[in-house]
Protein backbone atom coordinates (compact mmCIF):
# COMPACT_ATOMS: atom_id res chain seq x y z
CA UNK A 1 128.70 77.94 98.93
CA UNK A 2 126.31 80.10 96.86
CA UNK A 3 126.01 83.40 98.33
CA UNK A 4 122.45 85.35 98.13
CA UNK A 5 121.51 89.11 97.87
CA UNK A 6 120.56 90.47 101.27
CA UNK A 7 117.28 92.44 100.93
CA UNK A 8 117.44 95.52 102.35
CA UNK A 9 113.20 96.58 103.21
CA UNK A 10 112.11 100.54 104.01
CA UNK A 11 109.09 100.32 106.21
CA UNK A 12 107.33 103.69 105.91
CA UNK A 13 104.24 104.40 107.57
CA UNK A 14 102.37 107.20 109.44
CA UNK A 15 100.86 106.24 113.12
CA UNK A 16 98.66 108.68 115.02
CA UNK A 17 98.01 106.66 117.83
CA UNK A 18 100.15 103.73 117.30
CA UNK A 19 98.16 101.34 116.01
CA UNK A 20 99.90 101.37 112.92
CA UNK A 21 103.43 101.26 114.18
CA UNK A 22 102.62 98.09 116.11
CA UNK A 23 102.14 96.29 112.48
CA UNK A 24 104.93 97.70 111.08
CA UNK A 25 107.07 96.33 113.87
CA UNK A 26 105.72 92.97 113.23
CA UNK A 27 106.24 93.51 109.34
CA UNK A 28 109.51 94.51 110.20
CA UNK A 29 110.20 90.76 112.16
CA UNK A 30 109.12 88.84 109.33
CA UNK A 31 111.25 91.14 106.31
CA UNK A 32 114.60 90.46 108.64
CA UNK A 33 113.79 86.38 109.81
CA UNK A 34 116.65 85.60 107.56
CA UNK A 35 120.06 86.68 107.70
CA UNK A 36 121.61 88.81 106.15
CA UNK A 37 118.23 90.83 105.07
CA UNK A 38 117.80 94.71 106.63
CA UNK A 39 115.28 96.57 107.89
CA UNK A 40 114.72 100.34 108.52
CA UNK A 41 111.59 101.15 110.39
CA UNK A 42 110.61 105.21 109.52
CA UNK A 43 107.82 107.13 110.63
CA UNK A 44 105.97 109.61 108.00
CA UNK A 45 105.58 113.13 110.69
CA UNK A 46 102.74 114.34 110.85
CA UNK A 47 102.16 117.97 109.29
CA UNK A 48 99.42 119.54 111.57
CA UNK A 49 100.98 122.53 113.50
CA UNK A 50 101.45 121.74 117.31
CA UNK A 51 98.09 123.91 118.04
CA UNK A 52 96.14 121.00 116.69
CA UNK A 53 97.70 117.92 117.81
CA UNK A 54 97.87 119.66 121.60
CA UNK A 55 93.97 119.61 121.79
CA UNK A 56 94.11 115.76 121.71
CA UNK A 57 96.04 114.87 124.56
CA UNK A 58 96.64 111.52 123.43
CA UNK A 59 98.02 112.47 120.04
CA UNK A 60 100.12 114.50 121.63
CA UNK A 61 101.86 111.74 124.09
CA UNK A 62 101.99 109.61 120.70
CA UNK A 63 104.05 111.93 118.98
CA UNK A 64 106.61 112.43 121.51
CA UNK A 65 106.89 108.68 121.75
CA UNK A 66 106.80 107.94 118.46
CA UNK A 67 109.15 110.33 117.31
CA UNK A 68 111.77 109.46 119.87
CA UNK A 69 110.96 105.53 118.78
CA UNK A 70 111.69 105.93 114.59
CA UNK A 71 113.28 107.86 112.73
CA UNK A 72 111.89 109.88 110.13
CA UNK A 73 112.31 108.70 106.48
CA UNK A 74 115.26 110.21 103.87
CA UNK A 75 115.22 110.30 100.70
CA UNK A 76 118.61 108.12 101.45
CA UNK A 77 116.25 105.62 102.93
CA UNK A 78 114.80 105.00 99.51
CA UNK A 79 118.02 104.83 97.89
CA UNK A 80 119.47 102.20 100.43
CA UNK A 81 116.23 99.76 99.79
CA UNK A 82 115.57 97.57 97.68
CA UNK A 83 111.78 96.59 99.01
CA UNK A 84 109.68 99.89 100.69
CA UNK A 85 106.41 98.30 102.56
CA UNK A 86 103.95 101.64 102.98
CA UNK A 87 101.70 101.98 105.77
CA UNK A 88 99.18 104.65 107.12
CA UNK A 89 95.71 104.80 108.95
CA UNK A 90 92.73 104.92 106.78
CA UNK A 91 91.54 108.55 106.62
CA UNK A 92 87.92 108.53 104.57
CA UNK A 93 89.26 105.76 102.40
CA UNK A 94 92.31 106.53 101.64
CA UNK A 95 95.92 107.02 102.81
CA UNK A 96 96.44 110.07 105.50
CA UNK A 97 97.94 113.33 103.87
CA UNK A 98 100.94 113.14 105.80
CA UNK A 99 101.23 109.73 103.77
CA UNK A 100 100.78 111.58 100.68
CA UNK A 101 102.59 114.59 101.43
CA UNK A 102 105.75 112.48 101.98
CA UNK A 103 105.07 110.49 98.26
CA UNK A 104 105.06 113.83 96.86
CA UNK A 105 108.45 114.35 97.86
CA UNK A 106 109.94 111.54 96.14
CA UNK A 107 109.43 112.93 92.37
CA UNK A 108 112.81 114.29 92.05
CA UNK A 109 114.55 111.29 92.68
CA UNK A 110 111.65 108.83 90.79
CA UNK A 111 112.72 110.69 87.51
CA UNK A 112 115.97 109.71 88.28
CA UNK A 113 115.27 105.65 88.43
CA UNK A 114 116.57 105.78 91.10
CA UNK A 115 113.47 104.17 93.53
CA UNK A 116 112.45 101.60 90.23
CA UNK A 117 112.01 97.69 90.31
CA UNK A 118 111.82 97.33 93.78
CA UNK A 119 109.20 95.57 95.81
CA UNK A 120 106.81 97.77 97.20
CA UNK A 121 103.84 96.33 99.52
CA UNK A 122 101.10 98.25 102.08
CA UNK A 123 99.57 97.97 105.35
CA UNK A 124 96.34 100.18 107.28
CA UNK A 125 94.64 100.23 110.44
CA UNK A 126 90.97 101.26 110.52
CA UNK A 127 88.11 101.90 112.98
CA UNK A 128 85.83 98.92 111.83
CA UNK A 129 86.85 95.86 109.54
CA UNK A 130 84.70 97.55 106.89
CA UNK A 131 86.36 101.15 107.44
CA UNK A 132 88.40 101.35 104.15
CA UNK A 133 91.15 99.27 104.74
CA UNK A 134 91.13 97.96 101.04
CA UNK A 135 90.64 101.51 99.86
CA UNK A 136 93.46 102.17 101.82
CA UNK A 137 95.86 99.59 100.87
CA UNK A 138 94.90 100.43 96.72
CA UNK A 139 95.67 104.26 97.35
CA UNK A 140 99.39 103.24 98.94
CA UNK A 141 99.93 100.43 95.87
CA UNK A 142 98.68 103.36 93.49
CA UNK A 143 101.26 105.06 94.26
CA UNK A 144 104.16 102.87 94.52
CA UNK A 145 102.55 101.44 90.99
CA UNK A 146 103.10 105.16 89.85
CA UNK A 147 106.75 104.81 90.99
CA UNK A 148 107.59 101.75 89.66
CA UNK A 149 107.52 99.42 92.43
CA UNK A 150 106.68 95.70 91.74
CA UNK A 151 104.09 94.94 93.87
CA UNK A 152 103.56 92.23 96.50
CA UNK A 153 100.37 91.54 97.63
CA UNK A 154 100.11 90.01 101.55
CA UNK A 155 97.62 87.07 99.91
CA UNK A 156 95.50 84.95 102.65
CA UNK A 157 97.32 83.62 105.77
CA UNK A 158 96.49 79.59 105.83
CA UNK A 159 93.97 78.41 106.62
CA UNK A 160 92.51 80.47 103.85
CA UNK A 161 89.51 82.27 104.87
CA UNK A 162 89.84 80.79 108.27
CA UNK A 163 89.62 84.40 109.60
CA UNK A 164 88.75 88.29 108.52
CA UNK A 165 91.86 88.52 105.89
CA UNK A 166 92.68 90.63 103.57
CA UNK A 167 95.14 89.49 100.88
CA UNK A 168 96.07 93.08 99.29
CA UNK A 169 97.86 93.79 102.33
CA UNK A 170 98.34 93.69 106.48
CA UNK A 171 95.46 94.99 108.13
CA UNK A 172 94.81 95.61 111.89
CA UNK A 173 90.84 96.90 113.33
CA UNK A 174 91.54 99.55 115.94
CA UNK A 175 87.88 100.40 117.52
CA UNK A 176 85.96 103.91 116.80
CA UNK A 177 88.65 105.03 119.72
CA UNK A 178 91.49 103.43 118.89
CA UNK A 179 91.14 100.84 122.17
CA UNK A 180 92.34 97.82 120.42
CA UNK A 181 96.00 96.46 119.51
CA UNK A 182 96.55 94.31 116.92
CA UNK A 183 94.90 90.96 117.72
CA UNK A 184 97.81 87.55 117.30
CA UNK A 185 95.83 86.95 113.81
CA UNK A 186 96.63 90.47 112.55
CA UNK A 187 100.37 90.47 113.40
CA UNK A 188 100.88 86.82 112.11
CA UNK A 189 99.65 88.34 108.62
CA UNK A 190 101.62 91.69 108.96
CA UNK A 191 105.49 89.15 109.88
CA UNK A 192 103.94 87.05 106.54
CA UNK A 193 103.76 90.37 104.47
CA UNK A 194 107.33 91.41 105.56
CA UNK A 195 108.77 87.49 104.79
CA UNK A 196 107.33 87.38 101.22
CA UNK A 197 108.09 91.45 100.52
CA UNK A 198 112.07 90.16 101.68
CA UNK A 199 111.88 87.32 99.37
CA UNK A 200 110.44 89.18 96.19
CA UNK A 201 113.39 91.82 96.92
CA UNK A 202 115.91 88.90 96.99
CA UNK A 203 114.49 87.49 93.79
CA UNK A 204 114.78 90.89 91.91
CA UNK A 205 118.09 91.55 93.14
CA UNK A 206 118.89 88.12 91.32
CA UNK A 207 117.82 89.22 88.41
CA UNK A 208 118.74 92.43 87.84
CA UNK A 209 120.59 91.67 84.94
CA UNK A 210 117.19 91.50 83.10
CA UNK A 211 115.84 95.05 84.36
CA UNK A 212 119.09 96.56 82.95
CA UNK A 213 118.19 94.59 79.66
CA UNK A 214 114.38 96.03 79.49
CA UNK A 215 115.69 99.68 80.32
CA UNK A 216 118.02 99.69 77.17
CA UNK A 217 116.37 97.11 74.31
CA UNK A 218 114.44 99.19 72.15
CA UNK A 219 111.63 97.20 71.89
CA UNK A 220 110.86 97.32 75.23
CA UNK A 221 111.47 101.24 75.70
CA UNK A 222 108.66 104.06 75.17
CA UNK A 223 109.96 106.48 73.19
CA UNK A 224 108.69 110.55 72.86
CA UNK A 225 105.36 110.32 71.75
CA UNK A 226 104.59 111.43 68.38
């Protein structure tokens, strides 16, 4: 009997409200539906000071509950995975800056190879289903493009175009107030992002033997420029 590489998927994301969590947990049932594959579940803090989130009263209950719920992400997370699926709120378009703030971080160890050729994926939650969730989804696949991630895309759920889908990545709509959880559609597509992110990792992990061959043939490295 043929043994396979387990994935091991980093779910990352930043949740104000919660929204956002709820699709990751989905994303998280799909990465681990077959044995032996891993999941972490992490949540990105968020780096107001406590004077600001205390004004929203809600926020403030979030954060306590959230942060007892996950974890929040290492840089031995990245090092463990071999698949990281990204997700944050859309802020104006674009990932939140706690989202950001935590990619920052990650430079030392991304000169170091160390987070390279794994899959990398995205998720958002927005106000309205035209409130930047693409936008959002490119500025978290930027980024793991940047690191060297091999991208998986969430592509339509069948039927195709039976519903509002995006195929960059899971979306959810939460209302201008945040009033409504991901509908059945929405975390259907967020367990099909985590199944196909776990299967790209596996079929990476099988051929790894290639990456080590691209890294060292000098044809196929970039040299100083001259």
């Amino acid at each position: 009997m043929v043994t396979r590489p387990a994935a091991k998927v980093l779910i990352c994301f930043y949740s104000r409200y919660g929204t956002t969590a709820r699709l990751a947990e989905a994303i998280a049932e799909g990465a681990c539906m077959i044995p032996p594959d891993e999941v972490r579940i992490r949540r990105i803090p968020d780096i107001e000071p406590d004077e600001v989130i205390r004004q929203d009263a809600r926020w403030w209950r979030a954060r306590a509950e959230l942060a007892e719920t996950y974890p929040e992400p290492l840089l031995e997370d990245l090092a463990w995975s071999n698949a990281v699926i990204l997700g944050s709120p859309g802020h104006f378009g674009s990932m939140a800056a706690a989202v950001k703030y935590w990619l920052e971080r990650t430079l030392s160890p991304w000169r170091q190879d160390e987070i390279e050729e794994k899959a990398g994926a995205a998720f958002t939650s927005t106000a309205t289903a035209h409130g930047g969730s693409e936008a959002t989804i490119f500025s978290l696949l930027t980024a793991l493009m940047h690191l060297g991630f091999v991208i998986t895309p969430s592509g339509y759920v069948l039927p195709r175009l039976g519903s509002n889908q995006c195929p960059y990545g899971a979306t959810a709509v939460t209302g201008a107030d945040h009033e409504f959880p991901p509908t059945a559609t929405e975390l259907a597509a967020a367990r099909s992002l985590g199944f196909r992110v776990s299967h790209v990792a596996r079929c990476l992990l099988a051929g790894q033997e290639m990456e080590s061959f691209r890294r060292r043939h000098q044809y196929l490295v970039a040299g100083p420029s001259e």
